[in-house]
N, C-alpha and C. Protein backbone atom coordinates (compact mmCIF):
# COMPACT_ATOMS: atom_id res chain seq x y z
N UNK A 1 83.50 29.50 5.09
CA UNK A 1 84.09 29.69 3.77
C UNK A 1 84.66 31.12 3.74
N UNK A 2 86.08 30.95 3.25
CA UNK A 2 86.85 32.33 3.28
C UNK A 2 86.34 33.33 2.53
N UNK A 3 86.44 35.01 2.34
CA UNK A 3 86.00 35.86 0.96
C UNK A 3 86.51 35.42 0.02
N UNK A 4 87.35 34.79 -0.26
CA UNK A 4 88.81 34.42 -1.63
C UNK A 4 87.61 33.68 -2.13
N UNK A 5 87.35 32.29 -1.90
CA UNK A 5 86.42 31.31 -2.33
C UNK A 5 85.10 32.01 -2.93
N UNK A 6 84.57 32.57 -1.73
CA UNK A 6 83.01 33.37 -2.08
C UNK A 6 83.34 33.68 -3.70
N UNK A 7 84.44 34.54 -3.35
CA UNK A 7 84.77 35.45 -4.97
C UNK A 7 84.80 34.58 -6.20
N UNK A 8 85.89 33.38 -6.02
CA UNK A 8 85.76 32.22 -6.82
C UNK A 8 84.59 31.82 -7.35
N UNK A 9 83.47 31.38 -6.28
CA UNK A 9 82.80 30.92 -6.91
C UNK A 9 81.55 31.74 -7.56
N UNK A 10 81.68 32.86 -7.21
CA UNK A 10 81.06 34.27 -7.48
C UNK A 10 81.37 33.92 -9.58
N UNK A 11 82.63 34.06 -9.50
CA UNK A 11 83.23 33.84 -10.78
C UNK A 11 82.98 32.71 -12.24
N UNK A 12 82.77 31.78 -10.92
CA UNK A 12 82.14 30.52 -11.77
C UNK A 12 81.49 30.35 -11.84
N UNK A 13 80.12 31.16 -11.02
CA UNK A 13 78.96 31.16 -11.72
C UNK A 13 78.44 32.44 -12.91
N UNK A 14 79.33 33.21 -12.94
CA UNK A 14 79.42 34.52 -14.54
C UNK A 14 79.96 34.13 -15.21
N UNK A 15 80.96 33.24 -14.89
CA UNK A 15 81.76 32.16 -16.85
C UNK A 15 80.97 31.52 -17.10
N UNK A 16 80.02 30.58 -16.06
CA UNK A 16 78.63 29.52 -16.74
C UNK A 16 77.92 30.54 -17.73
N UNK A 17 77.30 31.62 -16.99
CA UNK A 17 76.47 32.44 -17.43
C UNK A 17 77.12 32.96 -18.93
N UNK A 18 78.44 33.65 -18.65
CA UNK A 18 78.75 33.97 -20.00
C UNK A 18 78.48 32.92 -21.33
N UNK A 19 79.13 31.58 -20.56
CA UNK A 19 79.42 30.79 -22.00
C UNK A 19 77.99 30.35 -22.61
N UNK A 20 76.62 30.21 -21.14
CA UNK A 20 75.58 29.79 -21.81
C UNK A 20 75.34 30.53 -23.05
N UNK A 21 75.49 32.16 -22.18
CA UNK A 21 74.83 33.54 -22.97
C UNK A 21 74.99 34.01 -24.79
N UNK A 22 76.68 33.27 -24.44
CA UNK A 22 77.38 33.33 -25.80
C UNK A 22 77.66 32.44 -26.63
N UNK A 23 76.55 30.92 -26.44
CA UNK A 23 76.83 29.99 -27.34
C UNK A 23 75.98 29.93 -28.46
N UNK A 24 76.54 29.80 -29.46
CA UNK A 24 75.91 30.08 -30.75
C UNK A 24 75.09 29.12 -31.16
N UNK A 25 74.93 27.84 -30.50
CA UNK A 25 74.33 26.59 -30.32
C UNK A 25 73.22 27.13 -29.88
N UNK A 26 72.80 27.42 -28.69
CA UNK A 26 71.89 27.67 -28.03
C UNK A 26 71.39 28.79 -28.73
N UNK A 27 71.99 29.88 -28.99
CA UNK A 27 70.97 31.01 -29.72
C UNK A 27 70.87 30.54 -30.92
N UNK A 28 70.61 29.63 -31.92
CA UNK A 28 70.47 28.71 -32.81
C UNK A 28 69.13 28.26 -32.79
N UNK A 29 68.97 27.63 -32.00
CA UNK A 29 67.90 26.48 -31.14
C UNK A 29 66.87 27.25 -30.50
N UNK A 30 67.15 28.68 -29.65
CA UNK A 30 66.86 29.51 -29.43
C UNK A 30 65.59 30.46 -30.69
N UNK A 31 66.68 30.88 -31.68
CA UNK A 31 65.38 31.56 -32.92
C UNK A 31 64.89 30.36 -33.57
N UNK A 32 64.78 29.07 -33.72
CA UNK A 32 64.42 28.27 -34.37
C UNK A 32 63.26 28.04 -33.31
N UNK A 33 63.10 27.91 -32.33
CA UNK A 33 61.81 28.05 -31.33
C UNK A 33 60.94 28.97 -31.63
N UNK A 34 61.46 30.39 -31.30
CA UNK A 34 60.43 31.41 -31.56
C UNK A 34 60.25 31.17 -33.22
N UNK A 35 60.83 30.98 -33.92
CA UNK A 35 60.63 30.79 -35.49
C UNK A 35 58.73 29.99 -35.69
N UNK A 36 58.90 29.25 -34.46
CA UNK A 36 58.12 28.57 -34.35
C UNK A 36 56.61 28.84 -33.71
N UNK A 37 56.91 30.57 -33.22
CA UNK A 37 56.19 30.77 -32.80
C UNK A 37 55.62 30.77 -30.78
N UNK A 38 56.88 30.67 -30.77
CA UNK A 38 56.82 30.33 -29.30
C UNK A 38 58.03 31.55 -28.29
N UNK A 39 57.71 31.96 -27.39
CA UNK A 39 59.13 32.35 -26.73
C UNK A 39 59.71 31.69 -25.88
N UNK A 40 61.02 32.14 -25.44
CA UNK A 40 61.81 31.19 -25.04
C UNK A 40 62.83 32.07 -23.48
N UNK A 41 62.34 31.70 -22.50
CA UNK A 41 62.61 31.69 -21.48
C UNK A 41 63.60 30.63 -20.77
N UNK A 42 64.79 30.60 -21.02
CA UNK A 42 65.97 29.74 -20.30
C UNK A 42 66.28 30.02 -19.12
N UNK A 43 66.18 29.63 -18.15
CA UNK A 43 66.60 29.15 -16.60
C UNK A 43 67.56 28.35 -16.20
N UNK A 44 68.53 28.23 -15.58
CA UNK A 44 69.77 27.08 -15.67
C UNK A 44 70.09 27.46 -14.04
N UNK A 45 70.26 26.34 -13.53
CA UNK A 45 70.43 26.03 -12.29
C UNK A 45 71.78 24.99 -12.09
N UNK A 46 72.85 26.10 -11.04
CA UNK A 46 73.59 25.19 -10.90
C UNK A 46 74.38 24.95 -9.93
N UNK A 47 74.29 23.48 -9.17
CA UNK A 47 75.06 23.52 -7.91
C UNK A 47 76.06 23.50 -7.92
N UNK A 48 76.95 23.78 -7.00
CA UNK A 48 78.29 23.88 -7.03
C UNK A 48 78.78 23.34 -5.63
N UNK A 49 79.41 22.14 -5.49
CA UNK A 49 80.11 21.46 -4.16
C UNK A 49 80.97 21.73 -3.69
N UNK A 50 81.49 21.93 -3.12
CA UNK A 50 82.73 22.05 -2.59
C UNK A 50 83.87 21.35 -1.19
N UNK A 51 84.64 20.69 -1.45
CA UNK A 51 85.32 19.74 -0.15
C UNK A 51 86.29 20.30 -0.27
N UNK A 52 86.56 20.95 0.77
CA UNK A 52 88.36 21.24 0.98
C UNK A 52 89.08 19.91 1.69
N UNK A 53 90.09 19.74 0.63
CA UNK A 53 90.80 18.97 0.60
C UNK A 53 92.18 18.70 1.65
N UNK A 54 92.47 18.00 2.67
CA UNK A 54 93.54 18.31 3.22
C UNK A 54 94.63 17.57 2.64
N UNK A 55 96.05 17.50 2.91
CA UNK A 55 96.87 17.13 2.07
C UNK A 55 96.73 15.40 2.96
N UNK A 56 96.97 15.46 4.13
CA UNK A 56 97.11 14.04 4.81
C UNK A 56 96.00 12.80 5.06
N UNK A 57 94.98 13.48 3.82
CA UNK A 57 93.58 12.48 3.71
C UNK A 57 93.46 11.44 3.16
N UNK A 58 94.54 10.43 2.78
CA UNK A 58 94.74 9.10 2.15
C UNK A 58 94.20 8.23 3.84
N UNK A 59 93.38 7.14 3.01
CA UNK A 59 93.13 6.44 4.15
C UNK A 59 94.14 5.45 4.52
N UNK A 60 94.14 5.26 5.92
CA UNK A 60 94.88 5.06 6.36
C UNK A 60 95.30 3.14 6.35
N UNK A 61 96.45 3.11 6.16
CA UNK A 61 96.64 1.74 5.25
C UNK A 61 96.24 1.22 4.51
N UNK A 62 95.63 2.18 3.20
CA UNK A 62 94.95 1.69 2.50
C UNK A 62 95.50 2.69 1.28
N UNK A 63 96.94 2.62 0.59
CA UNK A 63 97.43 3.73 0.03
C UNK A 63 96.57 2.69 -1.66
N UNK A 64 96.31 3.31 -2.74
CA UNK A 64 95.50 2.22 -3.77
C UNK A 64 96.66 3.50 -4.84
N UNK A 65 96.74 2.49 -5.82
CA UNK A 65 97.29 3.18 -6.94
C UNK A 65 96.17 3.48 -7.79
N UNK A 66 96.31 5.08 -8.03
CA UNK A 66 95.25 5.80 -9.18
C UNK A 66 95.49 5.76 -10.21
N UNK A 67 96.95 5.33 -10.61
CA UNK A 67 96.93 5.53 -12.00
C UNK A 67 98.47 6.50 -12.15
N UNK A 68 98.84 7.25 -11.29
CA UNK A 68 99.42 8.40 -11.82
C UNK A 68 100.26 8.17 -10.11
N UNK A 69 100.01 6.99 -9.60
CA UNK A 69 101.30 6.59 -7.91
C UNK A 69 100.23 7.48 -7.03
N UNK A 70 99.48 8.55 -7.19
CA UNK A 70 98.56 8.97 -6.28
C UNK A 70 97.21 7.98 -5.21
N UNK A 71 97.51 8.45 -3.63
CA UNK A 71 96.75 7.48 -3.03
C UNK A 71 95.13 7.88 -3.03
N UNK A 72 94.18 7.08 -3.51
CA UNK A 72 92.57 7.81 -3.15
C UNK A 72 92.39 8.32 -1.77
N UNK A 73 91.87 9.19 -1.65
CA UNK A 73 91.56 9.94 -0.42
C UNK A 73 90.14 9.24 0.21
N UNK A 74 89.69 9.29 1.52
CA UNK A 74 88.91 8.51 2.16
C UNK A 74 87.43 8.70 1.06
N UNK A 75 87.48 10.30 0.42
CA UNK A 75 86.18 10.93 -0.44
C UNK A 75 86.30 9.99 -1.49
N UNK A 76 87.23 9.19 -2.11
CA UNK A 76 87.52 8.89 -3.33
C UNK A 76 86.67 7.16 -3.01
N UNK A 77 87.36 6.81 -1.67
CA UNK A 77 87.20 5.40 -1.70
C UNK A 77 85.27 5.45 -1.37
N UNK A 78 84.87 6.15 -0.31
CA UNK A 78 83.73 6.58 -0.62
C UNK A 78 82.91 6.53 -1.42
N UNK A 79 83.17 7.28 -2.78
CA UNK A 79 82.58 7.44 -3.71
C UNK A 79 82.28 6.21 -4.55
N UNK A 80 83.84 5.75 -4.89
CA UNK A 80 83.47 4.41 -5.46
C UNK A 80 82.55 3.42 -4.86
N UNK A 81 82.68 3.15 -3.54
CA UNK A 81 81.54 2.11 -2.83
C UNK A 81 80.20 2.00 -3.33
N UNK A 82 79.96 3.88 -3.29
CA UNK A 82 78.46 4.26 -3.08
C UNK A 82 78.23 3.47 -4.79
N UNK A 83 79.53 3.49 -5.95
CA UNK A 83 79.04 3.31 -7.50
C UNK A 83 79.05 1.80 -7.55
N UNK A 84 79.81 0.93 -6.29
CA UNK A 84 79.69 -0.56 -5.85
C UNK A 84 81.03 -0.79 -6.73
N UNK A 85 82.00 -0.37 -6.88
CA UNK A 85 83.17 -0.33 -6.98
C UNK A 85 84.10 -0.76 -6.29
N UNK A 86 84.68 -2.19 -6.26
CA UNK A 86 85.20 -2.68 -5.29
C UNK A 86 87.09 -2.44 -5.31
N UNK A 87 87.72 -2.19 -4.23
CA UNK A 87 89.20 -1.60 -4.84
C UNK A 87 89.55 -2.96 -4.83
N UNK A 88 90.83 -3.25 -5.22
CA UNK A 88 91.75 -4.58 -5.75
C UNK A 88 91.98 -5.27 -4.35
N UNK A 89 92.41 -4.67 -3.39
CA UNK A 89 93.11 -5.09 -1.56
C UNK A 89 91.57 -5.28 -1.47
N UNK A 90 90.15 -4.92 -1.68
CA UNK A 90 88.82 -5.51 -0.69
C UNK A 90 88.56 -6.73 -1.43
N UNK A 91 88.77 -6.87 -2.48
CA UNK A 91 88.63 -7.83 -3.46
C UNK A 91 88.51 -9.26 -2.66
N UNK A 92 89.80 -9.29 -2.20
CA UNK A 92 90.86 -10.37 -1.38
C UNK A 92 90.04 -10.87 -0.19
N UNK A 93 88.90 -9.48 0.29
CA UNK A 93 89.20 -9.72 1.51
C UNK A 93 87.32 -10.30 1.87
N UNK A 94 86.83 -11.27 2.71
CA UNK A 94 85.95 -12.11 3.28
C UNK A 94 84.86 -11.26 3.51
N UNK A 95 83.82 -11.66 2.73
CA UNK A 95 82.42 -11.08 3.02
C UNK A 95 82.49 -9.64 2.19
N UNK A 96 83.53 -9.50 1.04
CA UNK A 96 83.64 -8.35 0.04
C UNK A 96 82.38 -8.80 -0.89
């Protein structure tokens, strides 16, 4: 993973942090706890994935319309399987 990225995601994890820090929801919910007599210790954990994407990753004879003429990428058709999502062309096809 390049420094550019590191930095990125360096970034996206201090905007999480900010927006938790600064939601008026949460510090709400927050003194209404201790109100209660209790303190309040928040912890937030968060993964962050990452797939670099290449441009020529449509599987191969298998271009599927997304919606928008875009073909699913092998990650896409993947994904759906694992949710038992069958595409329209497997539909058709013997022992689907």
């Amino acid at each position: 993973m390049n420094a550019r990225v590191k930095e990125l995601i360096q970034q996206l994890g201090e905007a999480i942090h900010e927006s938790v820090s600064e939601s008026d929801q949460i510090a709400g919910v927050v003194k209404d706890i201790r109100e209660e007599g209790f303190d309040v210790l928040l912890m937030l954990e968060a993964t962050i994935g990452l797939n670099e994407v290449e441009e020529d990753e449509t599987v191969e004879g298998e271009e599927h319309d997304a919606g928008a003429g875009a073909p699913f990428t092998r990650n896409d058709v993947s994904f759906l399987k694992s949710l038992r999502i069958t595409l329209p062309s497997e539909e058709d096809e013997p022992g689907s």
